[in-house]
C-alpha atoms as a PDB file:
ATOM      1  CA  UNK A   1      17.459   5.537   4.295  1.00  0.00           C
ATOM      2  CA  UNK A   2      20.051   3.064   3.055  1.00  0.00           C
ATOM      3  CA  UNK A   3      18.773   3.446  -0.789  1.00  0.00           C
ATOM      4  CA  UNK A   4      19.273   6.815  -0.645  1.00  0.00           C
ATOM      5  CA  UNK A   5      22.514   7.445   1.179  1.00  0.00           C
ATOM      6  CA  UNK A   6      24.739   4.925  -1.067  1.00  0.00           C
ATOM      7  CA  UNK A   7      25.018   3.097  -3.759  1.00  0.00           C
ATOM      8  CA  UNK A   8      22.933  -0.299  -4.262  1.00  0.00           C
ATOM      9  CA  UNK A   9      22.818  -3.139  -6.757  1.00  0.00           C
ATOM     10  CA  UNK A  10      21.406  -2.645  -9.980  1.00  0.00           C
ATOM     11  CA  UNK A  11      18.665  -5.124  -9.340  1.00  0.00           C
ATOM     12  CA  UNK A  12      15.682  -4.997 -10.617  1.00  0.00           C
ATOM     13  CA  UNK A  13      12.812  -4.494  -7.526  1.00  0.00           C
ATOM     14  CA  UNK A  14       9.144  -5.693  -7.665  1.00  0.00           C
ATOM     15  CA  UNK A  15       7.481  -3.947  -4.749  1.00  0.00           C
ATOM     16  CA  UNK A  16       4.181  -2.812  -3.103  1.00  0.00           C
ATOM     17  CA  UNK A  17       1.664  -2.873  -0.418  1.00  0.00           C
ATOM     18  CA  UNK A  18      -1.833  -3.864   0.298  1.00  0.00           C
ATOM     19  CA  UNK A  19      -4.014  -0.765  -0.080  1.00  0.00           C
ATOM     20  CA  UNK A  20      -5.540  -1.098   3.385  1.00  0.00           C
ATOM     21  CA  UNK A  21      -2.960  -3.147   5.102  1.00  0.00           C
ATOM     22  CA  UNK A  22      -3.572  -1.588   8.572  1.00  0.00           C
ATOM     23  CA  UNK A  23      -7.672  -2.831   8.694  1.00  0.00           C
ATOM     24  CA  UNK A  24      -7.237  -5.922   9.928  1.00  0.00           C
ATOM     25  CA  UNK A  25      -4.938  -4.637  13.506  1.00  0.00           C
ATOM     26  CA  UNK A  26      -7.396  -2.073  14.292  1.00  0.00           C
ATOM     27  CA  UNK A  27     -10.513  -4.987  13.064  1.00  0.00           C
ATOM     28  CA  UNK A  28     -10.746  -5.709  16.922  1.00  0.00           C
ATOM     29  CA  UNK A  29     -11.841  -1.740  18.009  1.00  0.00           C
ATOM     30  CA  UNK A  30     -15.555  -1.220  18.557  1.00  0.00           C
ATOM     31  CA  UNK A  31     -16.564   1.762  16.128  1.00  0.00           C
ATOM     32  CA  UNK A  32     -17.286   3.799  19.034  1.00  0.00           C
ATOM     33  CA  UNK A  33     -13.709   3.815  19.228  1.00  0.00           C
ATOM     34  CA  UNK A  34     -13.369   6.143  16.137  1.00  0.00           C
ATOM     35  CA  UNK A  35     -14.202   9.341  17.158  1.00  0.00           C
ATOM     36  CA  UNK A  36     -13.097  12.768  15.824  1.00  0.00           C
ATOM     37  CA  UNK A  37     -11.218  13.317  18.645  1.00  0.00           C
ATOM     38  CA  UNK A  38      -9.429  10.076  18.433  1.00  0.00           C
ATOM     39  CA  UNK A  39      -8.733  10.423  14.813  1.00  0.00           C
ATOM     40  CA  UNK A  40      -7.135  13.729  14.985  1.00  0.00           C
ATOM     41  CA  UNK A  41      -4.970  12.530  18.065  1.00  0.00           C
ATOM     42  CA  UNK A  42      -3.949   9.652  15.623  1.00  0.00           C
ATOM     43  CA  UNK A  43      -3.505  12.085  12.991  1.00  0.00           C
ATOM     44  CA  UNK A  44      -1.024  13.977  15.216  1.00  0.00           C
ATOM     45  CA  UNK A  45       0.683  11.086  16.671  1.00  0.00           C
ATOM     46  CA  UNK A  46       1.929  10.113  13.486  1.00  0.00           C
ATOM     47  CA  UNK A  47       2.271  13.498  11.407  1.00  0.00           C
ATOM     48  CA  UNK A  48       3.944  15.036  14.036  1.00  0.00           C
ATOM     49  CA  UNK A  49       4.188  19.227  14.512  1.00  0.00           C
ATOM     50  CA  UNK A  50       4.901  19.835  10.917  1.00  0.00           C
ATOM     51  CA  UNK A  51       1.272  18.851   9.840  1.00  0.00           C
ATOM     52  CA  UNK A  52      -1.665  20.499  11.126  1.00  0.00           C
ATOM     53  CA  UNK A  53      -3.737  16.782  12.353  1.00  0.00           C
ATOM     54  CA  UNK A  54      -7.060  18.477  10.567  1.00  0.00           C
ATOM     55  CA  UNK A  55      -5.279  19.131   7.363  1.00  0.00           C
ATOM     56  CA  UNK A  56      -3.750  15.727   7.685  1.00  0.00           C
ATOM     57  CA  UNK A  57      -7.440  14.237   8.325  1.00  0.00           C
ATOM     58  CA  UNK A  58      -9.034  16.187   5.830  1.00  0.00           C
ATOM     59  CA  UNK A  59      -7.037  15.234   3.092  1.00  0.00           C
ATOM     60  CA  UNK A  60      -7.798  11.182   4.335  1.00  0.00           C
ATOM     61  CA  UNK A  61     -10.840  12.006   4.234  1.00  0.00           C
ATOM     62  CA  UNK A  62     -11.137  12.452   0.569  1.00  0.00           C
ATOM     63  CA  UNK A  63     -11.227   8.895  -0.468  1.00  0.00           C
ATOM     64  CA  UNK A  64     -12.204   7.381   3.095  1.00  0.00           C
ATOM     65  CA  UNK A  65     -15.763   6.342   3.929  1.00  0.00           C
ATOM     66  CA  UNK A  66     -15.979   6.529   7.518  1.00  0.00           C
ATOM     67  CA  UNK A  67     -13.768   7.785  10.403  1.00  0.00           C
ATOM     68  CA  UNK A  68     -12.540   4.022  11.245  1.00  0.00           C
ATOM     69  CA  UNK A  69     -11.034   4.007   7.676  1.00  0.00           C
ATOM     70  CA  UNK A  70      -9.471   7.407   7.456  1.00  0.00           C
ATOM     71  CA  UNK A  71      -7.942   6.111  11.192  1.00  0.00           C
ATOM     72  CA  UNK A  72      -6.647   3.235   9.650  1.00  0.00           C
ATOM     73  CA  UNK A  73      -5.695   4.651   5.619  1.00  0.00           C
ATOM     74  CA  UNK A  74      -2.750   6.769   8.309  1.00  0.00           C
ATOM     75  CA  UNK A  75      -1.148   4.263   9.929  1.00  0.00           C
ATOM     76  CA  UNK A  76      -1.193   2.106   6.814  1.00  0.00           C
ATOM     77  CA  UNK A  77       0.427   5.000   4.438  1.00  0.00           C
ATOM     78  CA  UNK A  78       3.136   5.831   7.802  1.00  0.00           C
ATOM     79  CA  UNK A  79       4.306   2.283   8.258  1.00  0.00           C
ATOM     80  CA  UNK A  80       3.887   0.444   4.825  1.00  0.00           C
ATOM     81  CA  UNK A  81       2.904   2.444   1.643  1.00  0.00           C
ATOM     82  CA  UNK A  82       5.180   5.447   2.238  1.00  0.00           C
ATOM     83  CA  UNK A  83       8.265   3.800   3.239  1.00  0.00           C
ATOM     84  CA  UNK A  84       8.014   1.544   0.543  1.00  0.00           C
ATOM     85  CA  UNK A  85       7.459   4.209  -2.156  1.00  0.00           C
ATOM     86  CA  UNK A  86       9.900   6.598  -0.557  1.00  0.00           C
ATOM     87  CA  UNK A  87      12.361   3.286  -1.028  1.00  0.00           C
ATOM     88  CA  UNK A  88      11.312   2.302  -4.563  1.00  0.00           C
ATOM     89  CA  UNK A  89      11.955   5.784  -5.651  1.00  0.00           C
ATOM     90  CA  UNK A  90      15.513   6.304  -4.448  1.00  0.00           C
ATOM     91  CA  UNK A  91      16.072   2.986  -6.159  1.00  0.00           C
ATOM     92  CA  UNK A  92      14.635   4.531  -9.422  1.00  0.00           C
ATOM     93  CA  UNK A  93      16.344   7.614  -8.640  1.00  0.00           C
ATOM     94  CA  UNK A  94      20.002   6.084  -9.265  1.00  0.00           C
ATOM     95  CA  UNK A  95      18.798   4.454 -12.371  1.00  0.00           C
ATOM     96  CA  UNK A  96      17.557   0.875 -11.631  1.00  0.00           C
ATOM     97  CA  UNK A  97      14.533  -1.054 -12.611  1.00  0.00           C
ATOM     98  CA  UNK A  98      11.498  -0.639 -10.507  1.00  0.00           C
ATOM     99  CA  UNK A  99       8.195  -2.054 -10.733  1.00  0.00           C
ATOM    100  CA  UNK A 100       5.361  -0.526  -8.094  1.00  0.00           C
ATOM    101  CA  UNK A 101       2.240  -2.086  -6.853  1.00  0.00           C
ATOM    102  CA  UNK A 102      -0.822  -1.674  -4.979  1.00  0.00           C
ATOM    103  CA  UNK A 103      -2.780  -4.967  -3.951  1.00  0.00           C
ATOM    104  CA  UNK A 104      -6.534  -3.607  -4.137  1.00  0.00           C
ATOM    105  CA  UNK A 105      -8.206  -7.252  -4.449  1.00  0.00           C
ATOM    106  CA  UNK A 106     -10.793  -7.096  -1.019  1.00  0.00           C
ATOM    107  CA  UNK A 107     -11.265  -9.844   1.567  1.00  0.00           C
ATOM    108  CA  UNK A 108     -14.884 -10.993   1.625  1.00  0.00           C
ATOM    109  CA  UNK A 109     -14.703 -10.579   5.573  1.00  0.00           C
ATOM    110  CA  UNK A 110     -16.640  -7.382   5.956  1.00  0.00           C
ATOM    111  CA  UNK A 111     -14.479  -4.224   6.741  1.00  0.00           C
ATOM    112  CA  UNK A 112     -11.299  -5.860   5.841  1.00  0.00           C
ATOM    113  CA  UNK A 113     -10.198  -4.622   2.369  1.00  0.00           C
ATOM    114  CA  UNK A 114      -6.877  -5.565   0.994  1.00  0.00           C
ATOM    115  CA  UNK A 115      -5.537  -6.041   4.540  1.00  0.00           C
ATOM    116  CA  UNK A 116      -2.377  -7.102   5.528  1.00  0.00           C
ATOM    117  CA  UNK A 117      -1.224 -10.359   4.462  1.00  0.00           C
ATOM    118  CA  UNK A 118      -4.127 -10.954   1.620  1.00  0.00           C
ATOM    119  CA  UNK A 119      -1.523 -11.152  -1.117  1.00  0.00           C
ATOM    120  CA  UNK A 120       0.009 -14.428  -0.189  1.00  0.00           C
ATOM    121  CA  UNK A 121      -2.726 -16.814  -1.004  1.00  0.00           C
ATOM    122  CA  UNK A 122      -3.097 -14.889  -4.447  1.00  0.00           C
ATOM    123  CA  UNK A 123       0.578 -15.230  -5.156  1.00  0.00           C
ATOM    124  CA  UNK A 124       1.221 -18.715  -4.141  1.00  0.00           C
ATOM    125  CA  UNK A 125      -2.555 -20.180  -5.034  1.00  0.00           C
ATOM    126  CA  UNK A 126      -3.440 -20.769  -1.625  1.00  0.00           C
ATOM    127  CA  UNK A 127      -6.611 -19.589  -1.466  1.00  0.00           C
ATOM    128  CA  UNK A 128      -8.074 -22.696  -0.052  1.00  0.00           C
ATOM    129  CA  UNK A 129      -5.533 -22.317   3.071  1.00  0.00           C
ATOM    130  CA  UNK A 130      -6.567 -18.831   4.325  1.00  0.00           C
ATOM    131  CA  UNK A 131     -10.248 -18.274   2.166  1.00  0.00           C
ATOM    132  CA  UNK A 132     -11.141 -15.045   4.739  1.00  0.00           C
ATOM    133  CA  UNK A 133      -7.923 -13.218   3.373  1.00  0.00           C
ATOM    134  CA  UNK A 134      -8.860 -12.952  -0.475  1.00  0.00           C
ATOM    135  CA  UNK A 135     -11.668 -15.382  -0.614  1.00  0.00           C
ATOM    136  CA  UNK A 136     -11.846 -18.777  -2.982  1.00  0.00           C
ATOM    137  CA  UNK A 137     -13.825 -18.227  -5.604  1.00  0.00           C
ATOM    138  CA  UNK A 138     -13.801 -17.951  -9.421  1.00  0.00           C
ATOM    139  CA  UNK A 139     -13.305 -14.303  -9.671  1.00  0.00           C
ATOM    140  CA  UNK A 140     -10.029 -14.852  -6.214  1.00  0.00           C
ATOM    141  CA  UNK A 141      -8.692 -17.791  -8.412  1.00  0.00           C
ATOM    142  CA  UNK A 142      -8.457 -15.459 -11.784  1.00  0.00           C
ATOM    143  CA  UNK A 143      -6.865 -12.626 -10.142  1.00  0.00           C
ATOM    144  CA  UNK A 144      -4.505 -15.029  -8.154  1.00  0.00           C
ATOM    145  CA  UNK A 145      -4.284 -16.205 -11.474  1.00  0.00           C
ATOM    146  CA  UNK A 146      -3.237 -12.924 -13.059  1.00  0.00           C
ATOM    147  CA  UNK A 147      -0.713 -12.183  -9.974  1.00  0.00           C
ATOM    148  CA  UNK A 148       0.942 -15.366 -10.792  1.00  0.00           C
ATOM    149  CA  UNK A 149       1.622 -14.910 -14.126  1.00  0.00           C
ATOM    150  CA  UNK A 150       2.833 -11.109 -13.438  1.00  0.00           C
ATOM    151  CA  UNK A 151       5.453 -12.248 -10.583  1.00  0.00           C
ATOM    152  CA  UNK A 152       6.722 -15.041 -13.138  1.00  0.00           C
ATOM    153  CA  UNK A 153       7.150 -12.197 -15.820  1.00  0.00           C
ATOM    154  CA  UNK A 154       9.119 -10.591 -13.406  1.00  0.00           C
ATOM    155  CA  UNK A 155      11.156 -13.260 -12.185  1.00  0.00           C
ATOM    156  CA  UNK A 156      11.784 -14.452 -15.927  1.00  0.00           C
ATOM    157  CA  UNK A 157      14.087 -11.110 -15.824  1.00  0.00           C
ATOM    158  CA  UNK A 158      10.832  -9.509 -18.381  1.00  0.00           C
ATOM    159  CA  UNK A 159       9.048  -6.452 -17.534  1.00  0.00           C
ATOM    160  CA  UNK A 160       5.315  -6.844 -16.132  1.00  0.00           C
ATOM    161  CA  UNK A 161       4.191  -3.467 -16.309  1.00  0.00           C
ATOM    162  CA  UNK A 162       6.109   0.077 -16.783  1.00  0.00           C
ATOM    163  CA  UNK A 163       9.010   1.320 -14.923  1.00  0.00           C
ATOM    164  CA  UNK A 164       8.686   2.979 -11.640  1.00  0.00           C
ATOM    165  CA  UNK A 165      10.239   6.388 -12.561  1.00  0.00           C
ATOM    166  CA  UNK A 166      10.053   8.917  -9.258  1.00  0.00           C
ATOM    167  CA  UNK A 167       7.288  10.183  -7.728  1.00  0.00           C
ATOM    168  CA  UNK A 168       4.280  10.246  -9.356  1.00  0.00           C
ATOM    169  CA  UNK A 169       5.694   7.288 -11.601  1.00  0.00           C
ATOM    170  CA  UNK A 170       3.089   4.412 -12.760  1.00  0.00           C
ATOM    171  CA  UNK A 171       1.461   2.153 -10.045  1.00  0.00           C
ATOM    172  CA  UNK A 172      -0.081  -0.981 -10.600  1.00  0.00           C
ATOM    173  CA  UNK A 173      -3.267  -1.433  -9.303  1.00  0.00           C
ATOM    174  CA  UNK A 174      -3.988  -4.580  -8.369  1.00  0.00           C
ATOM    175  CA  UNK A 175      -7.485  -5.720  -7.602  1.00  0.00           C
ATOM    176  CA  UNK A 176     -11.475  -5.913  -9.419  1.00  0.00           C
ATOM    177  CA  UNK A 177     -10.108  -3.050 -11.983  1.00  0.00           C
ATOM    178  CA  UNK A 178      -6.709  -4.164 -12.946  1.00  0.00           C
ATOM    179  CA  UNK A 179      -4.996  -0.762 -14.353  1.00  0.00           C
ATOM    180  CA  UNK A 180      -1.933   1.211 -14.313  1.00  0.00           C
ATOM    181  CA  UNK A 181      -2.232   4.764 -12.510  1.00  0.00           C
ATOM    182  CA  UNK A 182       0.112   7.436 -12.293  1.00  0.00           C
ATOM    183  CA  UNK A 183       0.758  10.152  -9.342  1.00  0.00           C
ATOM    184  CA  UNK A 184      -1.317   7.501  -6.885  1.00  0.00           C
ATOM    185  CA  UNK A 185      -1.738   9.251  -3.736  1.00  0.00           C
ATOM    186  CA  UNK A 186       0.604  11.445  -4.285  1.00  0.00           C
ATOM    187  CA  UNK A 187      -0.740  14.393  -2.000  1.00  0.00           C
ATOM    188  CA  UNK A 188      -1.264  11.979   0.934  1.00  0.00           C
ATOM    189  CA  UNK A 189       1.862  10.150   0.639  1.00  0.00           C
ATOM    190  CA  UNK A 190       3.749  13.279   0.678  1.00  0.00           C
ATOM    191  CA  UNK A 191       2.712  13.568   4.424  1.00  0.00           C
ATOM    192  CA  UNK A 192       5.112  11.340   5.711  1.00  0.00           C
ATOM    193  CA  UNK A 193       8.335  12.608   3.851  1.00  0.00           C
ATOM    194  CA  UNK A 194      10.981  12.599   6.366  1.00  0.00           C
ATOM    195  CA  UNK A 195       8.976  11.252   9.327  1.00  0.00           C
ATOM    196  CA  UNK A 196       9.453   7.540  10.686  1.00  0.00           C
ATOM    197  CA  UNK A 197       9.812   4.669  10.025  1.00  0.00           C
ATOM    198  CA  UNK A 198      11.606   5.883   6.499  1.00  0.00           C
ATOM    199  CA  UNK A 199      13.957   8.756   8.178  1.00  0.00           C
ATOM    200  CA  UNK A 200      14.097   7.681  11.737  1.00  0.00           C
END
C-alpha cells in the first residue's frame, strides 16, 4: 500500500464507508441462496488459508442477524471498510490528520441498510433525487443536515470530530445514534490484514 511504503502529503483526510455497503449487490439473491455452506465457501474465498472460514463466520456472526447479512458484512469489510481503515491508519501512522467514519443512517428499502452509495444524497441534500437510498423525510433531512455541516467543518480546515490515531482510534458513527466509538470492529477488521485488495 502506497500510504504505507512512502511518504505522503500532510493533508488532512476525511474518510469512511457505509456500514453495509455490500447489501445492495447481493439485494438480487433469493435467501435460499444463503446457506451455511455457501457462507463458509464465501468466508474462505475471501479469508483465504490463514483463517479457518468457521472462525471467520463465527466471529460475523456476532453482530449479524441472519446468514444473508453475515454473507454480505465479509465482502463489505474485504473490499471497502478494511482497506480504507488499513489506509487511514498508515496516514495517521506518519503523523497526519485523520478523521474516520462509518455511515450507519439505513435506507427505508427493506434489507438494504447503509448500502453502497446512500451517503451522497445526505451529503449533497439530494434526498428528493434518489429517496430509496436514505429516504426523504424529516428525520433523512436532519441527519443530511448534520453530515453537511460536519463535511463543511472539515473543509473549513476545522476539526469535526477527534483524530484518527491507529487502530482502535475513534470512529464516527454516523446514523439514528450519532456517537464517537473507539476500537470499532476491531477483531473483525483484523481479518483482512494483508489480504487483497489492501496488499495485493
Amino acid at each position: 500500500m502506497v500510504a504505507r511504503t512512502r511518504a505522503m502529503p500532510a493533508t488532512p483526510i476525511l474518510a469512511g464507508t457505509t456500514r453495509d455497503e455490500w447489501r445492495i449487490f447481493d439485494a438480487a439473491l433469493d435467501e435460499g441462496v444463503f446457506t451455511e455452506q455457501y457462507v463458509h465457501d464465501r468466508a474462505r474465498a475471501l479469508a483465504g488459508d490463514r483463517h479457518d472460514p468457521g472462525a471467520v463466520v463465527a466471529t460475523y456472526r456476532a453482530d449479524q442477524h441472519t446468514l444473508r447479512d453475515v454473507a454480505g458484512a465479509m465482502v463489505t469489510d474485504y473490499h471497502f471498510t478494511a482497506p480504507t481503515e488499513q489506509f487511514v491508519r498508515a496516514h495517521a501512522e506518519r503523523g497526519n490528520p485523520v478523521f474516520r467514519y462509518e455511515l450507519q443512517w439505513p435506507s427505508p428499502r427493506a434489507g438494504f441498510g447503509a448500502c453502497h452509495d446512500s451517503y451522497l444524497p445526505l451529503l449533497f441534500g439530494t434526498l428528493d433525487a434518489a429517496p430509496a437510498l436514505a429516504g426523504a423525510d424529516e428525520a433523512a433531512r436532519q441527519m443530511s443536515d448534520a453530515v453537511q455541516q460536519l463535511w463543511l467543518k472539515f473543509v473549513r480546515g476545522a476539526e469535526p470530530w477527534e483524530n484518527y490515531d491507529g487502530v482502535g482510534g475513534p470512529t464516527m458513527l454516523l446514523g439514528p445514534e450519532t456517537r464517537i466509538v473507539r476500537r470499532h470492529r476491531a477483531e473483525q477488521l483484523a481479518i483482512w490484514e494483508n489480504r487483497y485488495p489492501a496488499y495485493g
